[in-house]
Each structure stands twice: as C-alpha cells, then as structure tokens.
PDB file of N, CA and C in Angstrom:
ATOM      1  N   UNK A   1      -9.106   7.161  -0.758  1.00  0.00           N
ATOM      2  CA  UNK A   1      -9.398   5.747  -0.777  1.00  0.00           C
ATOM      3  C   UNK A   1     -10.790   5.445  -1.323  1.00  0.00           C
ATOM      4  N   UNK A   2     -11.622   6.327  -1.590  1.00  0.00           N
ATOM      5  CA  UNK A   2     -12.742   5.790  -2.107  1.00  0.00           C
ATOM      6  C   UNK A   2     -13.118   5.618  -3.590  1.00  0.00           C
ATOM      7  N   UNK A   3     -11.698   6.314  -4.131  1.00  0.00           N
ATOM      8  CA  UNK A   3     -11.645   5.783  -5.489  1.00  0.00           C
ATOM      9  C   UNK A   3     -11.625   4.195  -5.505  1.00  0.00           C
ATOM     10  N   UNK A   4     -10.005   3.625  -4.301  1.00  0.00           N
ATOM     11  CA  UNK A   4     -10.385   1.923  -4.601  1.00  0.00           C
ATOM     12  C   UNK A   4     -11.141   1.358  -3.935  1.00  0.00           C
ATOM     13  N   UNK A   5     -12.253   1.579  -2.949  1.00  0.00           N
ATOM     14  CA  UNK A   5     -13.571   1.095  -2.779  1.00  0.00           C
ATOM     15  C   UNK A   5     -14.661   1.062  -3.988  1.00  0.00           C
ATOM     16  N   UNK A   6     -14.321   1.986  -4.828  1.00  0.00           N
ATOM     17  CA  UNK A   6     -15.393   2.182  -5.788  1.00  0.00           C
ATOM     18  C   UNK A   6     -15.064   0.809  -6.751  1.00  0.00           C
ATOM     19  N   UNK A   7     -14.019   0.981  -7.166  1.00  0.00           N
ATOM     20  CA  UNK A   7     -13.078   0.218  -7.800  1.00  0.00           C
ATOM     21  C   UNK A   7     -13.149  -1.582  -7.690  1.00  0.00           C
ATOM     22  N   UNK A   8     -12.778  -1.506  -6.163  1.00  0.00           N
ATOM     23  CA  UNK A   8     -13.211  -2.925  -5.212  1.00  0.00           C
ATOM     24  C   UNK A   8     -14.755  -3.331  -6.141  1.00  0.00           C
ATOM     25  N   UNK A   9     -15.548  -2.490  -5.333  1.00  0.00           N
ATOM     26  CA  UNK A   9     -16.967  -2.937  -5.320  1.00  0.00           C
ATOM     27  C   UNK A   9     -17.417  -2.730  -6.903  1.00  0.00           C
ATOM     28  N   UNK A  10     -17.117  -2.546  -7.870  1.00  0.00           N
ATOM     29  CA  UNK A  10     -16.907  -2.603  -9.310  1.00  0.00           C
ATOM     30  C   UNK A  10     -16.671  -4.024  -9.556  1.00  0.00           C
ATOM     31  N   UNK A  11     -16.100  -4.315  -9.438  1.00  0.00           N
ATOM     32  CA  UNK A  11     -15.198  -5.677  -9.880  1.00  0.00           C
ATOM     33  C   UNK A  11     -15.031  -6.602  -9.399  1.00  0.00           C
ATOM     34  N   UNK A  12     -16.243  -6.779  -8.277  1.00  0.00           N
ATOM     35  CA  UNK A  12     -16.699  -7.909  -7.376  1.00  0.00           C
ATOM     36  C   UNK A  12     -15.236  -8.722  -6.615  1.00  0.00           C
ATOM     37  N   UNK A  13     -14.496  -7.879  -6.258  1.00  0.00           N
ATOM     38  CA  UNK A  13     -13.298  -8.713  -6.072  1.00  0.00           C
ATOM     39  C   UNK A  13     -12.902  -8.575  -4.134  1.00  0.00           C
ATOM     40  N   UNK A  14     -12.103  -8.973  -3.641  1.00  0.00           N
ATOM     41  CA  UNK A  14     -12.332  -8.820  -1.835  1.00  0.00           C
ATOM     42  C   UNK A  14     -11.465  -7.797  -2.231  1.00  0.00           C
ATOM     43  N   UNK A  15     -11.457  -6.498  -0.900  1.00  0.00           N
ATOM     44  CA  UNK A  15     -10.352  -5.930  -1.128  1.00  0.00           C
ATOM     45  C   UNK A  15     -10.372  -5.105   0.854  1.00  0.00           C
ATOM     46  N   UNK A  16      -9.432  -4.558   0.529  1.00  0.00           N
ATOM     47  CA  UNK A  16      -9.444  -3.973   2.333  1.00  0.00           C
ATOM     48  C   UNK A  16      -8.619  -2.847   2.283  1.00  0.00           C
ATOM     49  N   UNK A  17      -8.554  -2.094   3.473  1.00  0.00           N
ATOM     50  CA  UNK A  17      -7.389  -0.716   3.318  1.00  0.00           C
ATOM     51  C   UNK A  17      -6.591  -1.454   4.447  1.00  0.00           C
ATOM     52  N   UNK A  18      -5.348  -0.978   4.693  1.00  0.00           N
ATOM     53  CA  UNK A  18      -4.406  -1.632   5.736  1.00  0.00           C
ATOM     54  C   UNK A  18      -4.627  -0.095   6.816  1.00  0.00           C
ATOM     55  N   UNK A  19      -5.301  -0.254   7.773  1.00  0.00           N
ATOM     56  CA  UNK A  19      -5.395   0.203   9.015  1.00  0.00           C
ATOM     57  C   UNK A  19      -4.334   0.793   9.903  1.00  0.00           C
ATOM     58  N   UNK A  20      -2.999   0.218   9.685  1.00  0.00           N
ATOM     59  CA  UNK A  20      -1.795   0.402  10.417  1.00  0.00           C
ATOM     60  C   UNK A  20      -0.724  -0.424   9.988  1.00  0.00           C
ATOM     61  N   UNK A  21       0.341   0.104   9.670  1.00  0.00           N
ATOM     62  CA  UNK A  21       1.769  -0.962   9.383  1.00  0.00           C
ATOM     63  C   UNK A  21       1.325  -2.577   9.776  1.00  0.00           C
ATOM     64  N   UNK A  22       1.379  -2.540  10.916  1.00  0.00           N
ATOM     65  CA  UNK A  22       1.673  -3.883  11.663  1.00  0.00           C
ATOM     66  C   UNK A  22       0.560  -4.743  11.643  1.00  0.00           C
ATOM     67  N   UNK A  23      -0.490  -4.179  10.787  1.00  0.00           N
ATOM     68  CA  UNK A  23      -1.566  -5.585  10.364  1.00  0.00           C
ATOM     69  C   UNK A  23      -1.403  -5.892   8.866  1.00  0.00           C
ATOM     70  N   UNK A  24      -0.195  -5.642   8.279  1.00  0.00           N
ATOM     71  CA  UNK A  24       0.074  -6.145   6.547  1.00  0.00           C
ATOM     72  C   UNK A  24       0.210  -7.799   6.518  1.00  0.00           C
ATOM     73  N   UNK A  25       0.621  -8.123   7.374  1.00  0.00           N
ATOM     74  CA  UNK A  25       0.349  -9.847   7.404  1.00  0.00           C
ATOM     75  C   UNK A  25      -1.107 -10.008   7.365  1.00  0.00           C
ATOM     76  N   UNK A  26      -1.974 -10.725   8.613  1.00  0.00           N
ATOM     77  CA  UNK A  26      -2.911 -10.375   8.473  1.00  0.00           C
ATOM     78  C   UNK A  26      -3.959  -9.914   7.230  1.00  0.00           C
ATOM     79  N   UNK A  27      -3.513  -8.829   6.671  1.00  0.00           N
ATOM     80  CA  UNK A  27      -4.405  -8.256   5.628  1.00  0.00           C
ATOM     81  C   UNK A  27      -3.866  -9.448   4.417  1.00  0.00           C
ATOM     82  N   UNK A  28      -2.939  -9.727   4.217  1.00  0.00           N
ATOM     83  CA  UNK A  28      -2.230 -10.404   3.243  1.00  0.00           C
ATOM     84  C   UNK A  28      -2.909 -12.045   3.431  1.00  0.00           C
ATOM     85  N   UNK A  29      -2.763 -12.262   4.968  1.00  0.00           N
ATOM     86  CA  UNK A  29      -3.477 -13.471   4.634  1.00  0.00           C
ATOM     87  C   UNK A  29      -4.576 -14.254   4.322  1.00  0.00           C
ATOM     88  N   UNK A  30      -5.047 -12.760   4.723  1.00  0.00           N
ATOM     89  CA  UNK A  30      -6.723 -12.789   4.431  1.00  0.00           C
ATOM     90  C   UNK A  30      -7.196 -12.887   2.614  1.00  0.00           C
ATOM     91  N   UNK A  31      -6.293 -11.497   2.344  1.00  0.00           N
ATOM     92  CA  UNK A  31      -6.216 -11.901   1.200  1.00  0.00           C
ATOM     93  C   UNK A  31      -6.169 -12.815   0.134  1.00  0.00           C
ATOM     94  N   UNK A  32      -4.863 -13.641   0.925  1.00  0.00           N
ATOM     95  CA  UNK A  32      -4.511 -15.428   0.215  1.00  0.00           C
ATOM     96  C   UNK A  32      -5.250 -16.076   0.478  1.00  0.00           C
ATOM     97  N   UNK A  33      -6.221 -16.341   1.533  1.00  0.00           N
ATOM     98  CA  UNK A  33      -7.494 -16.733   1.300  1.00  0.00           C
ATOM     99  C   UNK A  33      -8.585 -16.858   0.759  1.00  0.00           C
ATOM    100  N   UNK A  34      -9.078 -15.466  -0.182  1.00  0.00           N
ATOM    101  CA  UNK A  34      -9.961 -15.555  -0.880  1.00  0.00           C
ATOM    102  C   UNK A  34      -9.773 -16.077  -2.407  1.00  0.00           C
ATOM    103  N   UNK A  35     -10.781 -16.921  -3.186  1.00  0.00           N
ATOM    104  CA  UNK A  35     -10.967 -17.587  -3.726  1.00  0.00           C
ATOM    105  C   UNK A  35     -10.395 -16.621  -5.059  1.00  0.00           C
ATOM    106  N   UNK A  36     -10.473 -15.650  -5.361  1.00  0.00           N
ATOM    107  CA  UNK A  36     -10.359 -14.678  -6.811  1.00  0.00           C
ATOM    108  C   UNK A  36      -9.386 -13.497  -6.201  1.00  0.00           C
ATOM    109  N   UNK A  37      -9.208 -12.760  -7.325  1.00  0.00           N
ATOM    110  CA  UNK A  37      -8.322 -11.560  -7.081  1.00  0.00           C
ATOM    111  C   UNK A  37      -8.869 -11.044  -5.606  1.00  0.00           C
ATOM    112  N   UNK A  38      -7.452 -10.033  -5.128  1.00  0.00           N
ATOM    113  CA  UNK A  38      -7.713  -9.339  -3.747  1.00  0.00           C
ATOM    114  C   UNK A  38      -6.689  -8.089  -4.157  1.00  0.00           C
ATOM    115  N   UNK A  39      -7.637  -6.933  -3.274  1.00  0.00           N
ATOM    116  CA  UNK A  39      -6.431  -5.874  -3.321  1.00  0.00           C
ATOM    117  C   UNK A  39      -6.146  -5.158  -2.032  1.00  0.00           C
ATOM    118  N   UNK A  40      -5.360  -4.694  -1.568  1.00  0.00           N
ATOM    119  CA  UNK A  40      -4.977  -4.060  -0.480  1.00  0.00           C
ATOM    120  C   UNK A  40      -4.731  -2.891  -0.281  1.00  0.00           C
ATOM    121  N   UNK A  41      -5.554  -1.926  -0.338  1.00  0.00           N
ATOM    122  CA  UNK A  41      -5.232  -0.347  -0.464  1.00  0.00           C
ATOM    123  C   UNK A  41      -3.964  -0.197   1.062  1.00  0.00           C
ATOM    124  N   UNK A  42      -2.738   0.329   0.505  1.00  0.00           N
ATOM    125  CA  UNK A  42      -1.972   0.493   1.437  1.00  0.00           C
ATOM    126  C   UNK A  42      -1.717   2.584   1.466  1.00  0.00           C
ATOM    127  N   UNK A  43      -2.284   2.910   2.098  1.00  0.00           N
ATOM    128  CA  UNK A  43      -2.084   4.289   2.534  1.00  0.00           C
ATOM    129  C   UNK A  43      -0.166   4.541   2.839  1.00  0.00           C
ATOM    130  N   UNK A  44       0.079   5.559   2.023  1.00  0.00           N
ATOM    131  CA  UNK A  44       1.641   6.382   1.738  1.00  0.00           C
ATOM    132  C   UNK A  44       2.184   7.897   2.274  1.00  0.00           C
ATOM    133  N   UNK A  45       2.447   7.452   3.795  1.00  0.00           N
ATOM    134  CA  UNK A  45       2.953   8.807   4.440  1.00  0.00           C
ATOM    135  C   UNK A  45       4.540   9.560   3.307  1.00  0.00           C
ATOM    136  N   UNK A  46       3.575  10.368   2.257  1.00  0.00           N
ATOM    137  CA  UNK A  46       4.528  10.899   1.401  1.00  0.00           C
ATOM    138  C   UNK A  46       5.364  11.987   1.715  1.00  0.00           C
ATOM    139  N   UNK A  47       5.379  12.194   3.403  1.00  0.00           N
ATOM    140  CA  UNK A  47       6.360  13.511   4.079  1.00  0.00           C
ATOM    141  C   UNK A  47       7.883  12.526   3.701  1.00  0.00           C
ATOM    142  N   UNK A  48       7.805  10.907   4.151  1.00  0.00           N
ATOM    143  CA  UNK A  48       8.972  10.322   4.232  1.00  0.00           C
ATOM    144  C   UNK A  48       9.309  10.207   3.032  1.00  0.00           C
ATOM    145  N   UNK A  49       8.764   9.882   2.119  1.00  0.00           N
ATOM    146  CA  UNK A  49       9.277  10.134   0.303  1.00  0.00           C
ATOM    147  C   UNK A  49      10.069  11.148   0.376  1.00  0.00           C
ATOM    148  N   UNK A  50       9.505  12.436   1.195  1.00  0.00           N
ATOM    149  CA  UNK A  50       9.983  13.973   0.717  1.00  0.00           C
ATOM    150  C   UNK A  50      11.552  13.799   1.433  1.00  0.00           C
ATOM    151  N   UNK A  51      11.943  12.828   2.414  1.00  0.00           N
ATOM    152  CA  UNK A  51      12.931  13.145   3.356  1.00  0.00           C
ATOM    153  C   UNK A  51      13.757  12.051   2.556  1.00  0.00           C
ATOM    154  N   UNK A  52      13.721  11.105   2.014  1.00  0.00           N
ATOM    155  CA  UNK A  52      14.300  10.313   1.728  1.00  0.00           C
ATOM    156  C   UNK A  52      15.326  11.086   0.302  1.00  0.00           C
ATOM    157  N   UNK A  53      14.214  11.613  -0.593  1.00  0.00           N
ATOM    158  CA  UNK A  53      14.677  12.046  -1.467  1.00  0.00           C
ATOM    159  C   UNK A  53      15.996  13.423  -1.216  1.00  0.00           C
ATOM    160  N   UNK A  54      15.268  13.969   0.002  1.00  0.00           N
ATOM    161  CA  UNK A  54      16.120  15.131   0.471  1.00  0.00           C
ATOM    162  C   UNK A  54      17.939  14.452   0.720  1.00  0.00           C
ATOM    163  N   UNK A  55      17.843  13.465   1.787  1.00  0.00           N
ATOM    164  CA  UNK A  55      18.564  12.976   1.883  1.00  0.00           C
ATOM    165  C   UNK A  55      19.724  12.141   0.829  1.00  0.00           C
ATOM    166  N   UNK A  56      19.024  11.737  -0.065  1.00  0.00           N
ATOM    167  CA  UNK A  56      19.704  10.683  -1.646  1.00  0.00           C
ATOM    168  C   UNK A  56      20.630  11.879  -2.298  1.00  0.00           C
ATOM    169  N   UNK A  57      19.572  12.713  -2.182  1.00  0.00           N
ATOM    170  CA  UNK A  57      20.563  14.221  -3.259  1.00  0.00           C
ATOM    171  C   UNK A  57      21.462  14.854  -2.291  1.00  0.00           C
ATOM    172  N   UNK A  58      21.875  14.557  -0.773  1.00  0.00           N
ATOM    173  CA  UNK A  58      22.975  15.062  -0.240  1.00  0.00           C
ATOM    174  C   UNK A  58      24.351  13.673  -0.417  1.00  0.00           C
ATOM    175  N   UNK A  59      23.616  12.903  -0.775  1.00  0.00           N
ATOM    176  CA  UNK A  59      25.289  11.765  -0.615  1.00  0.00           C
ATOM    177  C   UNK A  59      25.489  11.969  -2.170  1.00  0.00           C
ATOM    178  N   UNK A  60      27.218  11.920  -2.025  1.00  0.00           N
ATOM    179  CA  UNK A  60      27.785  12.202  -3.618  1.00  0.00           C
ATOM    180  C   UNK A  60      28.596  10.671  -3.456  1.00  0.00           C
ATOM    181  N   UNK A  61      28.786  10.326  -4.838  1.00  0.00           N
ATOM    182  CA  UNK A  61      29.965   9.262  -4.690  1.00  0.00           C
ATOM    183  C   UNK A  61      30.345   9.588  -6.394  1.00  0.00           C
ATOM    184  N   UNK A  62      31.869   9.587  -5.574  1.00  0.00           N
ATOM    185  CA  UNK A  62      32.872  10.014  -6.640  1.00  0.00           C
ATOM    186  C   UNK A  62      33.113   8.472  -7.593  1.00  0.00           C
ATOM    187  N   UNK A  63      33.405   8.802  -8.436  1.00  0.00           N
ATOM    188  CA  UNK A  63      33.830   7.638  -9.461  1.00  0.00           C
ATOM    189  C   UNK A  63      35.140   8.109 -10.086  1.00  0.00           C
TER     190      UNK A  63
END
C-alpha cells in the first residue's frame, strides 16, 4: 500500500485504505464528499481468488 500513498500524496487528491469489509460505505462516503478525485485502496485476500478459481475448473457443463 505505500505505492498508493505515494501515489495519493503525488496528486494532491483525498485517498484512504479500507481498514475492514464493513467500513466500504463509510469510506465511499467520505469519498463522495470530497471536492476532486478520491481513491480507495481496497486490500485483496488473494487465498479466496485461489479457491474460487479451484472451484470454477471443477464444474463442467455439457452443451
């Protein structure tokens, strides 16, 4: 994440990391509040990518 802090503070723009799922409102509205661009660094538990994908390549559908 400190690539988009660097990034943020580059480009004079508001920006925030999301702390936990259940404050994405919140972060969002804060966001829609500020006057110019906003960004929201959202952190990506990529174990569930790994399971999802595991899972997609076990269902077949016949045509």
């Amino acid at each position: 994440m400190d690539v988009i802090q660097s990034w943020i503070s580059a480009t004079r723009m508001w920006g925030g990391t999301l702390p936990s799922p259940d404050q994405l409102i919140p972060a969002l509205e804060e966001a829609f509040r500020q006057p110019g661009p906003a960004l929201i660094a959202v952190p990506v538990d990529y174990a569930e990518n790994l399971k999802l994908t595991k899972r997609l390549g076990e269902i077949e559908c016949t045509i």
